[in-house]
PDB file of N, CA and C in Angstrom:
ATOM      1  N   UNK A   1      50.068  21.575 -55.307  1.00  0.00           N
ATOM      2  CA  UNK A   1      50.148  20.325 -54.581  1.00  0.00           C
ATOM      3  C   UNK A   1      50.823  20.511 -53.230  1.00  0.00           C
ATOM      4  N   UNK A   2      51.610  21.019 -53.155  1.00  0.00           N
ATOM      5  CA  UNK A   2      52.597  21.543 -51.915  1.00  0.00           C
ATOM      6  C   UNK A   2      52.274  22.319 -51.310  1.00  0.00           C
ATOM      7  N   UNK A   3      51.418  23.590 -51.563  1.00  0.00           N
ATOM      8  CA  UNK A   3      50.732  24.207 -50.572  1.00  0.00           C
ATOM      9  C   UNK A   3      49.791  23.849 -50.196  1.00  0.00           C
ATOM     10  N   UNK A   4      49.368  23.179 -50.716  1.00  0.00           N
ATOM     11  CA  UNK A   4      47.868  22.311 -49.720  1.00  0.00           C
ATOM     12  C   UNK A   4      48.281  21.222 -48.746  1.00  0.00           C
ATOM     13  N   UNK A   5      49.715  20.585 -49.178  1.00  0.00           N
ATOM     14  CA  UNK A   5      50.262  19.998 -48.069  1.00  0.00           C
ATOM     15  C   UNK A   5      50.854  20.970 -46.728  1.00  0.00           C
ATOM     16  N   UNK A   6      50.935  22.025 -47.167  1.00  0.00           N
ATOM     17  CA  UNK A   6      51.253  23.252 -46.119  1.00  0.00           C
ATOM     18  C   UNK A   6      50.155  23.741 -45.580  1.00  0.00           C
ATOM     19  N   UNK A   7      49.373  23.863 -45.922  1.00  0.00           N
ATOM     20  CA  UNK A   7      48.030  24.304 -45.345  1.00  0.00           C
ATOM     21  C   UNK A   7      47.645  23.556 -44.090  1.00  0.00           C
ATOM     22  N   UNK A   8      47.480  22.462 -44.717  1.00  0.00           N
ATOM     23  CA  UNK A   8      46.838  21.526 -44.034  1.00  0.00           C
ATOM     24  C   UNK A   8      47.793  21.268 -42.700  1.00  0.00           C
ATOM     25  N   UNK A   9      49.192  21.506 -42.853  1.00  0.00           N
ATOM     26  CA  UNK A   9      49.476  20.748 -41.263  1.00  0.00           C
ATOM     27  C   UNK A   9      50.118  21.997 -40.375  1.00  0.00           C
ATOM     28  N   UNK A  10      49.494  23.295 -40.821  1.00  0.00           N
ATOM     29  CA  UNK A  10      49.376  23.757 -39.504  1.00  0.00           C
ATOM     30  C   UNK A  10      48.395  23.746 -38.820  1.00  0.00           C
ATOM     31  N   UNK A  11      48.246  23.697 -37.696  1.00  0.00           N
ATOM     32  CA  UNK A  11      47.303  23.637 -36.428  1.00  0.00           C
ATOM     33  C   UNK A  11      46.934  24.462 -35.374  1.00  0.00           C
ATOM     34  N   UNK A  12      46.392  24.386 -34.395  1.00  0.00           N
ATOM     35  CA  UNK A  12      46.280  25.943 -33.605  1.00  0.00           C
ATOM     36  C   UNK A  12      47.305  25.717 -33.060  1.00  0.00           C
ATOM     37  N   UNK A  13      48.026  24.469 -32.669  1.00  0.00           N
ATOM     38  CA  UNK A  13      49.423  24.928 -31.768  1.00  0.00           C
ATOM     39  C   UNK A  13      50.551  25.292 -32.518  1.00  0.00           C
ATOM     40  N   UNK A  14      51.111  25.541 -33.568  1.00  0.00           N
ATOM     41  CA  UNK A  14      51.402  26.190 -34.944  1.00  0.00           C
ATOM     42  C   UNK A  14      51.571  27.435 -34.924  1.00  0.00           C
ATOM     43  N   UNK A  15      50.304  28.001 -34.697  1.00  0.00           N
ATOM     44  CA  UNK A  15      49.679  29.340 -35.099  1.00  0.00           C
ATOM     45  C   UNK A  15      49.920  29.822 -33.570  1.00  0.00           C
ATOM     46  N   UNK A  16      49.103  29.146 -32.827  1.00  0.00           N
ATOM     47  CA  UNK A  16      49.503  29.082 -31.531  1.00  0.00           C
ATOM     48  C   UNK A  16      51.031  30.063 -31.090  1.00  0.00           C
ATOM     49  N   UNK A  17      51.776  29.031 -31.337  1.00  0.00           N
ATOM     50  CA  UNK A  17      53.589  29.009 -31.179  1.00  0.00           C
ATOM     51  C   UNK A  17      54.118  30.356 -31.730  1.00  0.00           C
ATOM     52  N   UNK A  18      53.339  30.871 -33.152  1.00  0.00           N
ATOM     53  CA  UNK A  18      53.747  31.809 -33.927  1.00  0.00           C
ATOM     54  C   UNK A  18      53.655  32.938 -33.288  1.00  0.00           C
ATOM     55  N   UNK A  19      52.196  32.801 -32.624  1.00  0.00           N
ATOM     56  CA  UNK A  19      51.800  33.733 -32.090  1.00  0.00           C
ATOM     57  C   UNK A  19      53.164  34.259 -30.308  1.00  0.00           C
ATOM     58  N   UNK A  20      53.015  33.709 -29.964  1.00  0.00           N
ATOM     59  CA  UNK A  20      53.878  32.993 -29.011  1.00  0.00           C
ATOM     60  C   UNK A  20      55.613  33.927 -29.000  1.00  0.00           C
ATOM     61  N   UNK A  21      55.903  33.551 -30.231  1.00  0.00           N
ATOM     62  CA  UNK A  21      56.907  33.785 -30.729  1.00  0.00           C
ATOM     63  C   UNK A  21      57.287  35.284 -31.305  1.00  0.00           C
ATOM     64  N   UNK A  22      56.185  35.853 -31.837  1.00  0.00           N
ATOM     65  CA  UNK A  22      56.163  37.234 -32.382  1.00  0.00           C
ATOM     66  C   UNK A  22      55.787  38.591 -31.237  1.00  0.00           C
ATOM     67  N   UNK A  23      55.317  38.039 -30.070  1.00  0.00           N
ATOM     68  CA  UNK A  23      55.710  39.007 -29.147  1.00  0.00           C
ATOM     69  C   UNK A  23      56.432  39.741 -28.834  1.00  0.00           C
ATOM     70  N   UNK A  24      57.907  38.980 -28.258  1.00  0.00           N
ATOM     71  CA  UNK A  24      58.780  40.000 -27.871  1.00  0.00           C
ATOM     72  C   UNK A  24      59.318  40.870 -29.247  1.00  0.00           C
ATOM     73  N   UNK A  25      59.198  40.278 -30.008  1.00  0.00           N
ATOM     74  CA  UNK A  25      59.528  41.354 -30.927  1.00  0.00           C
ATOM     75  C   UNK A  25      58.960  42.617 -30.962  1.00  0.00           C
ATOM     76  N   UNK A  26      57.246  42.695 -31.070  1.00  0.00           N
ATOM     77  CA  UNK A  26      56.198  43.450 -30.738  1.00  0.00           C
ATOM     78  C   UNK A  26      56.153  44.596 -29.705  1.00  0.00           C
ATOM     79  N   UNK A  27      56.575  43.628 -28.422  1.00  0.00           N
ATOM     80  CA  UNK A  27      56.926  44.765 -26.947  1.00  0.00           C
ATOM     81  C   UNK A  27      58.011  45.053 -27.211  1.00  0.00           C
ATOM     82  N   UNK A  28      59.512  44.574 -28.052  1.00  0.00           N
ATOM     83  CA  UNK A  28      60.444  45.828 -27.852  1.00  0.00           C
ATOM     84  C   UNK A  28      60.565  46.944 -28.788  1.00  0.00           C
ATOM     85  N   UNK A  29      59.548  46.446 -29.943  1.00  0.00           N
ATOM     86  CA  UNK A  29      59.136  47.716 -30.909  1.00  0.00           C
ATOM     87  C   UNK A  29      58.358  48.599 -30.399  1.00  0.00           C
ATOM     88  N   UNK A  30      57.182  48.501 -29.400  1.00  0.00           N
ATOM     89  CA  UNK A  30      56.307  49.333 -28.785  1.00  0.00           C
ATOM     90  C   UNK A  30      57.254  49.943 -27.502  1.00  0.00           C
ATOM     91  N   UNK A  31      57.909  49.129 -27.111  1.00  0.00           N
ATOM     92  CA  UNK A  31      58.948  49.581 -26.076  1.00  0.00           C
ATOM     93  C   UNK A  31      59.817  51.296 -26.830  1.00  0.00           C
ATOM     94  N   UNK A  32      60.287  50.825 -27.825  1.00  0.00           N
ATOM     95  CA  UNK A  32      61.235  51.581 -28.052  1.00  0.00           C
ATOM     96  C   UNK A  32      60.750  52.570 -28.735  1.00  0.00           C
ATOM     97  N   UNK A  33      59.431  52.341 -29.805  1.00  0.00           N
ATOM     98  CA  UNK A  33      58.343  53.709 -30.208  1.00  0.00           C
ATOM     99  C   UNK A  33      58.232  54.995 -28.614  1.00  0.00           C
ATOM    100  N   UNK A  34      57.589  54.268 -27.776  1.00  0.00           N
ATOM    101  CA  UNK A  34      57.464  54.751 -26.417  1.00  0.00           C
ATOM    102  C   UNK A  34      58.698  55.784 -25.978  1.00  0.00           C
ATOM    103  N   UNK A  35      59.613  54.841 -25.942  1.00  0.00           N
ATOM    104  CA  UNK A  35      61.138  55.524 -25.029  1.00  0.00           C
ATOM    105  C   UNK A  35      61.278  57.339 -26.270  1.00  0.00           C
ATOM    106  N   UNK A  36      61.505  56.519 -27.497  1.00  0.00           N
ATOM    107  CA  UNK A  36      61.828  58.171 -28.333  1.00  0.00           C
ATOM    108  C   UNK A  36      60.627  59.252 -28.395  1.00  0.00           C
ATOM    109  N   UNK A  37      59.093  58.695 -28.630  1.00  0.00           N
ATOM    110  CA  UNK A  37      58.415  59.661 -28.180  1.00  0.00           C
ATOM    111  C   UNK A  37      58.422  60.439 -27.087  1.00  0.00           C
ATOM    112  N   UNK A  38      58.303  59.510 -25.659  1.00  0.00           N
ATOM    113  CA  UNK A  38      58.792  60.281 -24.766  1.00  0.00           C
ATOM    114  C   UNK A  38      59.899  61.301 -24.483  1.00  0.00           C
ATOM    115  N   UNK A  39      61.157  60.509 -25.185  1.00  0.00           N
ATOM    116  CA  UNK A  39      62.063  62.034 -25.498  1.00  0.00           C
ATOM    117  C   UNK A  39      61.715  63.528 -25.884  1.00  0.00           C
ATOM    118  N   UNK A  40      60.811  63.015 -27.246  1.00  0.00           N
ATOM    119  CA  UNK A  40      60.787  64.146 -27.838  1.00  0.00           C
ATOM    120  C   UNK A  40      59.353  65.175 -27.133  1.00  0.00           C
ATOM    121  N   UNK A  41      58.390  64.122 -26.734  1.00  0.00           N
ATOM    122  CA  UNK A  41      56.977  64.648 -26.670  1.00  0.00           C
ATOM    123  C   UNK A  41      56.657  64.275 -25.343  1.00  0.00           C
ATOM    124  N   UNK A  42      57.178  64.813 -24.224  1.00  0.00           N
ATOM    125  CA  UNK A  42      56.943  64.411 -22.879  1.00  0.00           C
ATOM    126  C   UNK A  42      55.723  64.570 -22.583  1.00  0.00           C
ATOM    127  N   UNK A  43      55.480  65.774 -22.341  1.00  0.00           N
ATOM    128  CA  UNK A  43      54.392  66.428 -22.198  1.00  0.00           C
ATOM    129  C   UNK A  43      52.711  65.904 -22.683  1.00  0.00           C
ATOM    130  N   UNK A  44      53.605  65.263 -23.808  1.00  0.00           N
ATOM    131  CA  UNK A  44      51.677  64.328 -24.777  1.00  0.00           C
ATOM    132  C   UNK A  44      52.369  63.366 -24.592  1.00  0.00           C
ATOM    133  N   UNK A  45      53.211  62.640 -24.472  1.00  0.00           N
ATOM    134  CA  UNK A  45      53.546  61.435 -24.945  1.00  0.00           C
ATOM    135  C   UNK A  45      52.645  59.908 -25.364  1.00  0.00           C
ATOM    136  N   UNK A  46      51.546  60.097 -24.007  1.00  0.00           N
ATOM    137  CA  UNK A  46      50.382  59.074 -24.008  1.00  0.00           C
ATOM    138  C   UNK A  46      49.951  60.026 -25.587  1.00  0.00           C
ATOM    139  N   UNK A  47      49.258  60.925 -25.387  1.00  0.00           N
ATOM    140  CA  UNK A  47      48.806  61.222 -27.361  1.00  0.00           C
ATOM    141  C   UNK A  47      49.414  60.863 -28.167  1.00  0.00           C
ATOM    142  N   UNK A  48      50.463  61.095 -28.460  1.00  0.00           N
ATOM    143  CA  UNK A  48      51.020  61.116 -29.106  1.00  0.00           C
ATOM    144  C   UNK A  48      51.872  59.342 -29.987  1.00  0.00           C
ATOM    145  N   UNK A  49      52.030  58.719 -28.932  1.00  0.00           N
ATOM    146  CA  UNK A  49      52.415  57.268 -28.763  1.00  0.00           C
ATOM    147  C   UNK A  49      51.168  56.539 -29.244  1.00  0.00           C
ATOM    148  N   UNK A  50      50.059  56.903 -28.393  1.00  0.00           N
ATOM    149  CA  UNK A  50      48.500  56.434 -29.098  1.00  0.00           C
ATOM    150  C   UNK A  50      48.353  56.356 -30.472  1.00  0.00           C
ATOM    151  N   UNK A  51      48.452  58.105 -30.978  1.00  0.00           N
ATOM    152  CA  UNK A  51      47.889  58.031 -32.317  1.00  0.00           C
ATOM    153  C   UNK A  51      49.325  57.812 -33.068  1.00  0.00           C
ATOM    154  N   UNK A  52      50.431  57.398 -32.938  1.00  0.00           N
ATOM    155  CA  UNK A  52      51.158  56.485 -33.945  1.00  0.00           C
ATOM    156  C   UNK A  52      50.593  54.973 -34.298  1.00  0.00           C
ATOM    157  N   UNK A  53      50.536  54.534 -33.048  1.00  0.00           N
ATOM    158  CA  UNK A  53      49.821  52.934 -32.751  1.00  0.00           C
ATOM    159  C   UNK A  53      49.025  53.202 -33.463  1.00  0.00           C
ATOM    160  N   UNK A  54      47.676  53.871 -33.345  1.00  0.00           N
ATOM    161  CA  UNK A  54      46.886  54.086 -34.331  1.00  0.00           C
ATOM    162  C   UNK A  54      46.978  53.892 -35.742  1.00  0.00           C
ATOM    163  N   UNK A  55      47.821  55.138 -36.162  1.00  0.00           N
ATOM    164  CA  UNK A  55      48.539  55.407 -37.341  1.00  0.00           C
ATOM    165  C   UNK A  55      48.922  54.437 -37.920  1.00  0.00           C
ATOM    166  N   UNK A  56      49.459  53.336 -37.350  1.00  0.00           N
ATOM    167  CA  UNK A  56      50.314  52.303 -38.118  1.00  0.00           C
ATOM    168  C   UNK A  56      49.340  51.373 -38.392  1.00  0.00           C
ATOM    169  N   UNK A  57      48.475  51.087 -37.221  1.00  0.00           N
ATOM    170  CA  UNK A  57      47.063  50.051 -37.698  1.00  0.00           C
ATOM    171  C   UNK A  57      46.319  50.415 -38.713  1.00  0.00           C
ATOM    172  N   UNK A  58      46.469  51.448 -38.618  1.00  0.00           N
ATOM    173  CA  UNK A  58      44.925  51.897 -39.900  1.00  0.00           C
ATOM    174  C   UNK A  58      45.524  52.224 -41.078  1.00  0.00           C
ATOM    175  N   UNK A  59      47.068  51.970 -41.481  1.00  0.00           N
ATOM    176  CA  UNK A  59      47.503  52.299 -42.571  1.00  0.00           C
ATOM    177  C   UNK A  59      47.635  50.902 -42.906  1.00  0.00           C
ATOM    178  N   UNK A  60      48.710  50.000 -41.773  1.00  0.00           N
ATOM    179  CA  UNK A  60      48.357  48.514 -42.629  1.00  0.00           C
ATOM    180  C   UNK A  60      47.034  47.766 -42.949  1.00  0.00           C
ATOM    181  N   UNK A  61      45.934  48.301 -42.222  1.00  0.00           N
ATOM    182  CA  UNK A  61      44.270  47.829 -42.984  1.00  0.00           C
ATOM    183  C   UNK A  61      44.486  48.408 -44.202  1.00  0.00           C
ATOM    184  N   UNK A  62      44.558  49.391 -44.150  1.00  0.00           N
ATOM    185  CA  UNK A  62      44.391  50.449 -45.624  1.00  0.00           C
ATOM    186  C   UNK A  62      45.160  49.826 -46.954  1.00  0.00           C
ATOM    187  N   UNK A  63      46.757  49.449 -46.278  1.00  0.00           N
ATOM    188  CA  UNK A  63      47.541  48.575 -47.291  1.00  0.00           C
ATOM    189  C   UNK A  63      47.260  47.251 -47.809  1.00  0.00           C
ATOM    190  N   UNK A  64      46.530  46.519 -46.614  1.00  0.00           N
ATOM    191  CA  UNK A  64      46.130  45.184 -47.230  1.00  0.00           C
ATOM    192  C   UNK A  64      44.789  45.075 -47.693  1.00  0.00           C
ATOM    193  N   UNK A  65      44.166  46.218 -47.998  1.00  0.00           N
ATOM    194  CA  UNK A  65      42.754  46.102 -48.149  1.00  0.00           C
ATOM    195  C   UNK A  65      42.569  47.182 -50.045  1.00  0.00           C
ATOM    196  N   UNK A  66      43.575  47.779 -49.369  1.00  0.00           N
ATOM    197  CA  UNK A  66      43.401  48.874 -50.840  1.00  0.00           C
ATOM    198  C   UNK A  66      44.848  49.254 -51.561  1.00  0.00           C
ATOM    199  N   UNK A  67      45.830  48.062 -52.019  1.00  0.00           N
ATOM    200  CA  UNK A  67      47.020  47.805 -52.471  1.00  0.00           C
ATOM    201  C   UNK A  67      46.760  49.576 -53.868  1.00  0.00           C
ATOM    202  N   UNK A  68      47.788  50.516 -53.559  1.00  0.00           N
ATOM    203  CA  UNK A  68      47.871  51.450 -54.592  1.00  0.00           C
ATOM    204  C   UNK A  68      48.508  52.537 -54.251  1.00  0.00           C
ATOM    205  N   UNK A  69      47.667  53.214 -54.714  1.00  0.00           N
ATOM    206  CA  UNK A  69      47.983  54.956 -54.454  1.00  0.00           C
ATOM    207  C   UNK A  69      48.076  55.250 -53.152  1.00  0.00           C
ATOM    208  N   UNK A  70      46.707  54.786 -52.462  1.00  0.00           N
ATOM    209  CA  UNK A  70      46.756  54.760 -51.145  1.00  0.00           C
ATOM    210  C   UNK A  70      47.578  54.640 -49.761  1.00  0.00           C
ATOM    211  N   UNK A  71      48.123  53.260 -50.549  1.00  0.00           N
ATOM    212  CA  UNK A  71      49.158  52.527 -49.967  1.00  0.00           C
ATOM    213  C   UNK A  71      49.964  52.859 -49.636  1.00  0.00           C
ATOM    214  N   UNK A  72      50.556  53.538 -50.562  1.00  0.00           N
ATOM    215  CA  UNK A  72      52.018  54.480 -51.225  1.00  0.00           C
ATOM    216  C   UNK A  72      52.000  55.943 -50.429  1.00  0.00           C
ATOM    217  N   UNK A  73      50.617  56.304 -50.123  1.00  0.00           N
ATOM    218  CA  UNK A  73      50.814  57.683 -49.393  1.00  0.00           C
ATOM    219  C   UNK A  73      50.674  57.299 -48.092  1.00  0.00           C
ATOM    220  N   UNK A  74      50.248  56.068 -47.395  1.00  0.00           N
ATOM    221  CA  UNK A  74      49.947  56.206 -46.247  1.00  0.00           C
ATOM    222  C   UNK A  74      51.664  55.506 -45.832  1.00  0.00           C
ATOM    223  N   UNK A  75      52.165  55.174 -46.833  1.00  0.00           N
ATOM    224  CA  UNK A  75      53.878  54.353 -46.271  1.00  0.00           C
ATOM    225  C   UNK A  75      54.697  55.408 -46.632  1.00  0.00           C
ATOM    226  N   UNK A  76      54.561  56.651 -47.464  1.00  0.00           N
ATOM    227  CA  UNK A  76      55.168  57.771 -47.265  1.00  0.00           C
ATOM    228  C   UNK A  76      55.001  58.520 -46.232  1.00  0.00           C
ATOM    229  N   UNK A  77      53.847  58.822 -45.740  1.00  0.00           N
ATOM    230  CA  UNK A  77      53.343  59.381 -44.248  1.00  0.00           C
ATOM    231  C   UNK A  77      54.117  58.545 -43.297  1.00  0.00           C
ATOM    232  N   UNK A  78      54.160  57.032 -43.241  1.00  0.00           N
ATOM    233  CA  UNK A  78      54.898  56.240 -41.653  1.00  0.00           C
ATOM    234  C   UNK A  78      56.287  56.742 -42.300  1.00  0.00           C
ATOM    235  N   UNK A  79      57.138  56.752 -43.579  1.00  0.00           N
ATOM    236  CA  UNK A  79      58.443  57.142 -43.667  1.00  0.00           C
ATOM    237  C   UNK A  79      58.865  58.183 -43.005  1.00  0.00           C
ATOM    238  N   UNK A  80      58.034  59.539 -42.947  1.00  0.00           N
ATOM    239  CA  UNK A  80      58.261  61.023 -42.578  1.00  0.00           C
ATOM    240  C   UNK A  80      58.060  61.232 -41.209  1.00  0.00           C
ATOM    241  N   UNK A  81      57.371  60.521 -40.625  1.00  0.00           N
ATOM    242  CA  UNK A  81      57.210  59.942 -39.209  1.00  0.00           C
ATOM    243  C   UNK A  81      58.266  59.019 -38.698  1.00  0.00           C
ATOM    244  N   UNK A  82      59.034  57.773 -38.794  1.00  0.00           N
ATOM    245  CA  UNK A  82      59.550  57.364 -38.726  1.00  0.00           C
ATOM    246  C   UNK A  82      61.077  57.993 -38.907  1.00  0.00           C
ATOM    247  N   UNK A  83      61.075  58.901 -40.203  1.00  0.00           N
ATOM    248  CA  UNK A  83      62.730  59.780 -40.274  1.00  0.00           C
ATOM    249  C   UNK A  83      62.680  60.719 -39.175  1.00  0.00           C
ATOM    250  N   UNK A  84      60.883  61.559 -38.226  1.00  0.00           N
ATOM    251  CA  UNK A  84      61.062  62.685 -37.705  1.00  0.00           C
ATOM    252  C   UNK A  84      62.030  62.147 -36.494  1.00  0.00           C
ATOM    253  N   UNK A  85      61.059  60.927 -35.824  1.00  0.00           N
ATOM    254  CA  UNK A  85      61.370  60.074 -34.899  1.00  0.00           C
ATOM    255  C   UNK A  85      63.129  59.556 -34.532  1.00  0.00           C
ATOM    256  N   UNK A  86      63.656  59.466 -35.540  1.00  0.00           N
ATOM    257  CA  UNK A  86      64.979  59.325 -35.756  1.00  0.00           C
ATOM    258  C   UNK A  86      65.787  60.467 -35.753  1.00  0.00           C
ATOM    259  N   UNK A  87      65.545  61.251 -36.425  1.00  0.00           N
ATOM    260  CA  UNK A  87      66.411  62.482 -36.658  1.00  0.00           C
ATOM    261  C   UNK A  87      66.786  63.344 -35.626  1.00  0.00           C
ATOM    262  N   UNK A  88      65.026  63.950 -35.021  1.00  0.00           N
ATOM    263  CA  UNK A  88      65.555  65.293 -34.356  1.00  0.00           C
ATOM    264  C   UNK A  88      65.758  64.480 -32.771  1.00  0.00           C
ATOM    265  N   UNK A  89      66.016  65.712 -32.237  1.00  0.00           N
ATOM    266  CA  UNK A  89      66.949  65.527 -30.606  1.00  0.00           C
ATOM    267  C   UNK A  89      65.927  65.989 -29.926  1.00  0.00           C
ATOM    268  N   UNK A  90      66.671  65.420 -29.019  1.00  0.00           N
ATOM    269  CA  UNK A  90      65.436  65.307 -27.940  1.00  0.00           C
ATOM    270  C   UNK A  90      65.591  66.578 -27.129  1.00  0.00           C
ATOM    271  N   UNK A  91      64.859  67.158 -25.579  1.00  0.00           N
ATOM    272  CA  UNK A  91      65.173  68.518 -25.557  1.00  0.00           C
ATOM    273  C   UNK A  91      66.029  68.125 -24.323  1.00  0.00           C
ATOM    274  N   UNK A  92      66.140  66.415 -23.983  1.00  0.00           N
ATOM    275  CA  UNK A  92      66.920  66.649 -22.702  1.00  0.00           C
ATOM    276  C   UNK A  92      68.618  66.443 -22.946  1.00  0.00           C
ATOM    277  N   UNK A  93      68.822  67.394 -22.108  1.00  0.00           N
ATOM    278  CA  UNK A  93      70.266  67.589 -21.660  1.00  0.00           C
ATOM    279  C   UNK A  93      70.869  66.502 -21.228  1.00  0.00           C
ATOM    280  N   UNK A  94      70.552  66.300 -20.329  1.00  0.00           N
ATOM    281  CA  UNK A  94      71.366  64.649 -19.241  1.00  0.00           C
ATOM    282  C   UNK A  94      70.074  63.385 -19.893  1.00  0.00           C
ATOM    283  N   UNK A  95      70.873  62.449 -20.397  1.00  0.00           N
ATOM    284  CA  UNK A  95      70.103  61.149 -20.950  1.00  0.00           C
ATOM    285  C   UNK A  95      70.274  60.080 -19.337  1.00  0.00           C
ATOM    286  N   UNK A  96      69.025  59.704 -19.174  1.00  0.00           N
ATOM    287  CA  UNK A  96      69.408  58.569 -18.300  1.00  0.00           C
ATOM    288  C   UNK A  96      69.151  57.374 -18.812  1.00  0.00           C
ATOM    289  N   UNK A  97      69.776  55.995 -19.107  1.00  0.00           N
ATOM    290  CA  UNK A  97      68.835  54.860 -19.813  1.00  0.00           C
ATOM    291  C   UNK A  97      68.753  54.952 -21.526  1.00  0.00           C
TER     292      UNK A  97
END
């Protein structure tokens, strides 16, 4: 009964707003993917930054489309990626920013 009263009164300015709203979150996550690749992977960085973006799209299709085994290896793969990303050092000496 209550979710159909929820359904019903969102609207495109709603969805709209949501949309709206979930941006900056978006650019300072792509922001900050960017900044540590570049640390580590100057040289590719555009490759490299790409096929994460990639990486992360085609694993959450994969997750919401094929809930399992699948799932589970492609969110172990973003974990080991995500710990490399964190862990190791970068090769520069003087940090600016």
């Amino acid at each position: 009964f209550y979710s159909n009263d929820f359904i019903d009164s969102f609207t495109a300015g709603w969805i709209f707003m949501l949309i709206i709203s979930a941006m900056p979150s978006i650019w300072f996550i792509l922001t900050t993917y960017y900044k540590r690749v570049s640390a580590l992977f100057f040289d590719h960085r555009i490759r490299v930054f790409t096929s994460i973006i990639l990486f992360e799209l085609v694993s959450y299709y994969i997750s919401f489309n094929n809930p399992g085994l699948i799932s589970s290896i492609m969110s172990l793969i973003w974990w080991i990626i995500f710990a490399f990303l964190i862990l190791v050092d970068s090769k520069f000496e003087n940090h600016e920013g």
